[in-house]
N, C-alpha and C. Protein backbone atom coordinates (compact mmCIF):
# COMPACT_ATOMS: atom_id res chain seq x y z
N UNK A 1 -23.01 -3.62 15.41
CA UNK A 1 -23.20 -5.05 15.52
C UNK A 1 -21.92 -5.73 16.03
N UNK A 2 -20.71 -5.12 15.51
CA UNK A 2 -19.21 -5.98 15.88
C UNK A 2 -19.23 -5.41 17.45
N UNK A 3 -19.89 -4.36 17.93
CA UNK A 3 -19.58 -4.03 19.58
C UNK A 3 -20.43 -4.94 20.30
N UNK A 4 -21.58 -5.70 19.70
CA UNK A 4 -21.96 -6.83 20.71
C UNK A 4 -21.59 -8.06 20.02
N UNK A 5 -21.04 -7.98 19.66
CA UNK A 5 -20.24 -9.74 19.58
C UNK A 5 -19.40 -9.53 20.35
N UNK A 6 -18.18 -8.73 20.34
CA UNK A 6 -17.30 -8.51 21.27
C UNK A 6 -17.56 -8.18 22.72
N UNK A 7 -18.95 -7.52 23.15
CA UNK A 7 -19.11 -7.86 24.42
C UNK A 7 -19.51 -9.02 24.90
N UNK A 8 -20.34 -10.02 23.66
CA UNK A 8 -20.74 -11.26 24.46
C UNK A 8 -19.66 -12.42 24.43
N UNK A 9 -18.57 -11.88 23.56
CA UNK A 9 -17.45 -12.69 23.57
C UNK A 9 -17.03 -12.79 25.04
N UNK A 10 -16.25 -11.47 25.18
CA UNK A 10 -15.86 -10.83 26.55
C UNK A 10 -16.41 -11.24 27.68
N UNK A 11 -17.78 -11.42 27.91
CA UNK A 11 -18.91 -12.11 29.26
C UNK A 11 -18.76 -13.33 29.09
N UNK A 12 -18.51 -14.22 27.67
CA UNK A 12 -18.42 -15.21 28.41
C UNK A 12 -17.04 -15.70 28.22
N UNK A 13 -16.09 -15.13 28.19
CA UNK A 13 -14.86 -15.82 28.42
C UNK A 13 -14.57 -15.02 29.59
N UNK A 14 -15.22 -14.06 30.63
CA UNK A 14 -14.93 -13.99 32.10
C UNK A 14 -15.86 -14.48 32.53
N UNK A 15 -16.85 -15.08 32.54
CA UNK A 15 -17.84 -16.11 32.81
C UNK A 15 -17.51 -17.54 33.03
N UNK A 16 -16.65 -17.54 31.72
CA UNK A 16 -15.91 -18.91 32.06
C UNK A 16 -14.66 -18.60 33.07
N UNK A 17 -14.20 -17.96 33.04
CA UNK A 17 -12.69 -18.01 34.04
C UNK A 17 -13.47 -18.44 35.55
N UNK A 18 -14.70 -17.34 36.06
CA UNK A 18 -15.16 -17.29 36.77
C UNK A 18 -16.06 -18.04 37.20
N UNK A 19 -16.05 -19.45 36.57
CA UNK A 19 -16.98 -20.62 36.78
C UNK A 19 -16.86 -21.28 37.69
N UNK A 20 -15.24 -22.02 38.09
CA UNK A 20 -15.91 -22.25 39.87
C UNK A 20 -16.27 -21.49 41.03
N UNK A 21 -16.39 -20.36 40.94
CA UNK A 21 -16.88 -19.24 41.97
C UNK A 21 -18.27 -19.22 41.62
N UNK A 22 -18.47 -19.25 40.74
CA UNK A 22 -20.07 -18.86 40.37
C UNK A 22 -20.63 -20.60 40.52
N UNK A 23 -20.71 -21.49 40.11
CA UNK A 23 -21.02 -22.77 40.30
C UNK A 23 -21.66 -22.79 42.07
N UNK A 24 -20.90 -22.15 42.68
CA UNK A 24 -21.14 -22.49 44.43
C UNK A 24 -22.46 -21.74 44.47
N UNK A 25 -22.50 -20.89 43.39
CA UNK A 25 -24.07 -20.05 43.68
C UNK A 25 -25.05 -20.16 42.66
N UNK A 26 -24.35 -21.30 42.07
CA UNK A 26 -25.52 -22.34 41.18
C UNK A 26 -25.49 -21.76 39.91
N UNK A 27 -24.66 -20.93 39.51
CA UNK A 27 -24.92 -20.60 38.01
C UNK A 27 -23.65 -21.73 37.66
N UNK A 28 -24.12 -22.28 35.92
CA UNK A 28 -23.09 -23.33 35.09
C UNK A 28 -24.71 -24.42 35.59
N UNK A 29 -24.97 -24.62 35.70
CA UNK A 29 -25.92 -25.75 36.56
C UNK A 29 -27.80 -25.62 36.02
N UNK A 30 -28.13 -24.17 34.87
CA UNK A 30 -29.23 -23.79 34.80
C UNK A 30 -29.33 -24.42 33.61
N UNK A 31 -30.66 -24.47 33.12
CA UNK A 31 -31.02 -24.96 31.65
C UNK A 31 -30.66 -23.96 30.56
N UNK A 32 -29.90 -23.99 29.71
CA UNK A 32 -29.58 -23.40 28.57
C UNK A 32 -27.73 -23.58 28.91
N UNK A 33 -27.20 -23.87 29.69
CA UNK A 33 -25.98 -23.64 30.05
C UNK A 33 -25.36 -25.14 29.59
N UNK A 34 -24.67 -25.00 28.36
CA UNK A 34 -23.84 -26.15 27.63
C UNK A 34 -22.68 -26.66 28.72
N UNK A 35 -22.20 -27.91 28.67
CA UNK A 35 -21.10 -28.75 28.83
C UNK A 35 -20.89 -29.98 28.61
N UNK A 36 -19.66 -29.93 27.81
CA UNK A 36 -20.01 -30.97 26.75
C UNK A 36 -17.82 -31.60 26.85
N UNK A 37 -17.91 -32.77 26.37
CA UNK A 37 -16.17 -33.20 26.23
C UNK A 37 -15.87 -33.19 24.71
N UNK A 38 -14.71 -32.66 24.61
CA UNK A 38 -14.63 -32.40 22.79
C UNK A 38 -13.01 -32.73 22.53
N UNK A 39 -12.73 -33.33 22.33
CA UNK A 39 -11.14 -33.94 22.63
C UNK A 39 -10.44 -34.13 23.72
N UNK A 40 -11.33 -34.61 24.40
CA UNK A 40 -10.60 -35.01 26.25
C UNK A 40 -10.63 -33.73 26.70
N UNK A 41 -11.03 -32.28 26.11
CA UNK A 41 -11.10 -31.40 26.88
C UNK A 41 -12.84 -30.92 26.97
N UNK A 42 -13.29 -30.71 28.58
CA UNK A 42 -14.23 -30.04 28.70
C UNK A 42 -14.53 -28.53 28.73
N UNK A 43 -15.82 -28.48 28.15
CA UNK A 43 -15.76 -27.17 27.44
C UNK A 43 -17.10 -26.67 27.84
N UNK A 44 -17.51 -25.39 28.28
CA UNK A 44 -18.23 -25.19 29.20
C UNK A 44 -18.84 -23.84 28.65
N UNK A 45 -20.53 -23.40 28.05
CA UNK A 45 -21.11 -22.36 27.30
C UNK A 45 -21.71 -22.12 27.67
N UNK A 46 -21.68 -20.79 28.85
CA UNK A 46 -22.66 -20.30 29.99
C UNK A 46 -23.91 -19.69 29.34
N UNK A 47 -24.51 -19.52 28.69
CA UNK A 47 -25.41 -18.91 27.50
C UNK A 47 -26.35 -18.54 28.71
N UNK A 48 -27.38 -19.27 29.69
CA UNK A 48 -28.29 -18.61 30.40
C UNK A 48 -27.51 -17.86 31.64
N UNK A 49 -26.52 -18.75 32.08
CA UNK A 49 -26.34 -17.52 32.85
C UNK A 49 -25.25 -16.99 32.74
N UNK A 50 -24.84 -16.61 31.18
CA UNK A 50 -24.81 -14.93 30.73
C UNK A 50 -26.08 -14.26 30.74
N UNK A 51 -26.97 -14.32 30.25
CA UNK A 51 -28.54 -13.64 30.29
C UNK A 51 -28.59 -13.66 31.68
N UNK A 52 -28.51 -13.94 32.42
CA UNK A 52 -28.63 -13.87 33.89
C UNK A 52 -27.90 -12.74 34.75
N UNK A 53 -26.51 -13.12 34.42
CA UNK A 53 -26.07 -11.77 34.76
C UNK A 53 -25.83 -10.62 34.20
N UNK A 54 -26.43 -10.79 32.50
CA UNK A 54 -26.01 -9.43 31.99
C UNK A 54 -27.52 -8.53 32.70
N UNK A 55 -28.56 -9.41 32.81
CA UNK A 55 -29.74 -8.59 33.65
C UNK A 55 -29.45 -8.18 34.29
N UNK A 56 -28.76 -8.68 35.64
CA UNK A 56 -28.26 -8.10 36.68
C UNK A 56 -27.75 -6.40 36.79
N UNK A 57 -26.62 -6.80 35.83
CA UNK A 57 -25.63 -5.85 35.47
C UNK A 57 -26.34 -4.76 34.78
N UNK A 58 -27.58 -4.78 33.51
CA UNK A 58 -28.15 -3.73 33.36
C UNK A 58 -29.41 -3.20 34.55
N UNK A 59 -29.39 -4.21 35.17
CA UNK A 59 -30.81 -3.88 36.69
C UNK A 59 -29.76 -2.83 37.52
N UNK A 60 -28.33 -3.55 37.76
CA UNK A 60 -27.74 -2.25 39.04
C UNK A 60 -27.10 -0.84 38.48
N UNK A 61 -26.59 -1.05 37.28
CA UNK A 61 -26.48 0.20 36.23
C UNK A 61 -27.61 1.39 36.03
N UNK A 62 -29.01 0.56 35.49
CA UNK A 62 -30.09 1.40 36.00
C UNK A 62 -30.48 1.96 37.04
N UNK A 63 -30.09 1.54 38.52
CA UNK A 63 -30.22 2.26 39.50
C UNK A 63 -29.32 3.63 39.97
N UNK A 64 -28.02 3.44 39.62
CA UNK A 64 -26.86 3.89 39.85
C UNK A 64 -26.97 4.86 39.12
């Protein structure tokens, strides 16, 4: 159970690094995807598209 918290930790704090790159291809922008201001800082909880690309990632793994 502690090895998937720590991977979904992990996806989305490179999810977030990787948010204005991904934004240009419309992920941050889907329904389930939080952003919200919480002490003058914005704060940004990719939740669908983590599910989005962890599909991905188990769809090209399965092929490979």
């Amino acid at each position: 159970m502690i090895r998937w918290m720590i991977v979904v930790f992990l996806a989305l704090v490179l999810i977030s690094w990787f948010a204005p790159a991904l934004q240009k291809l419309g992920f941050g922008r889907l329904p389930g995807d939080l952003r919200f201001k919480l002490f003058g800082r914005e704060m940004f909880l990719p939740f669908t598209s983590t599910i989005l690309l962890s599909l991905l990632a188990a769809g090209i793994a399965k092929f490979l």
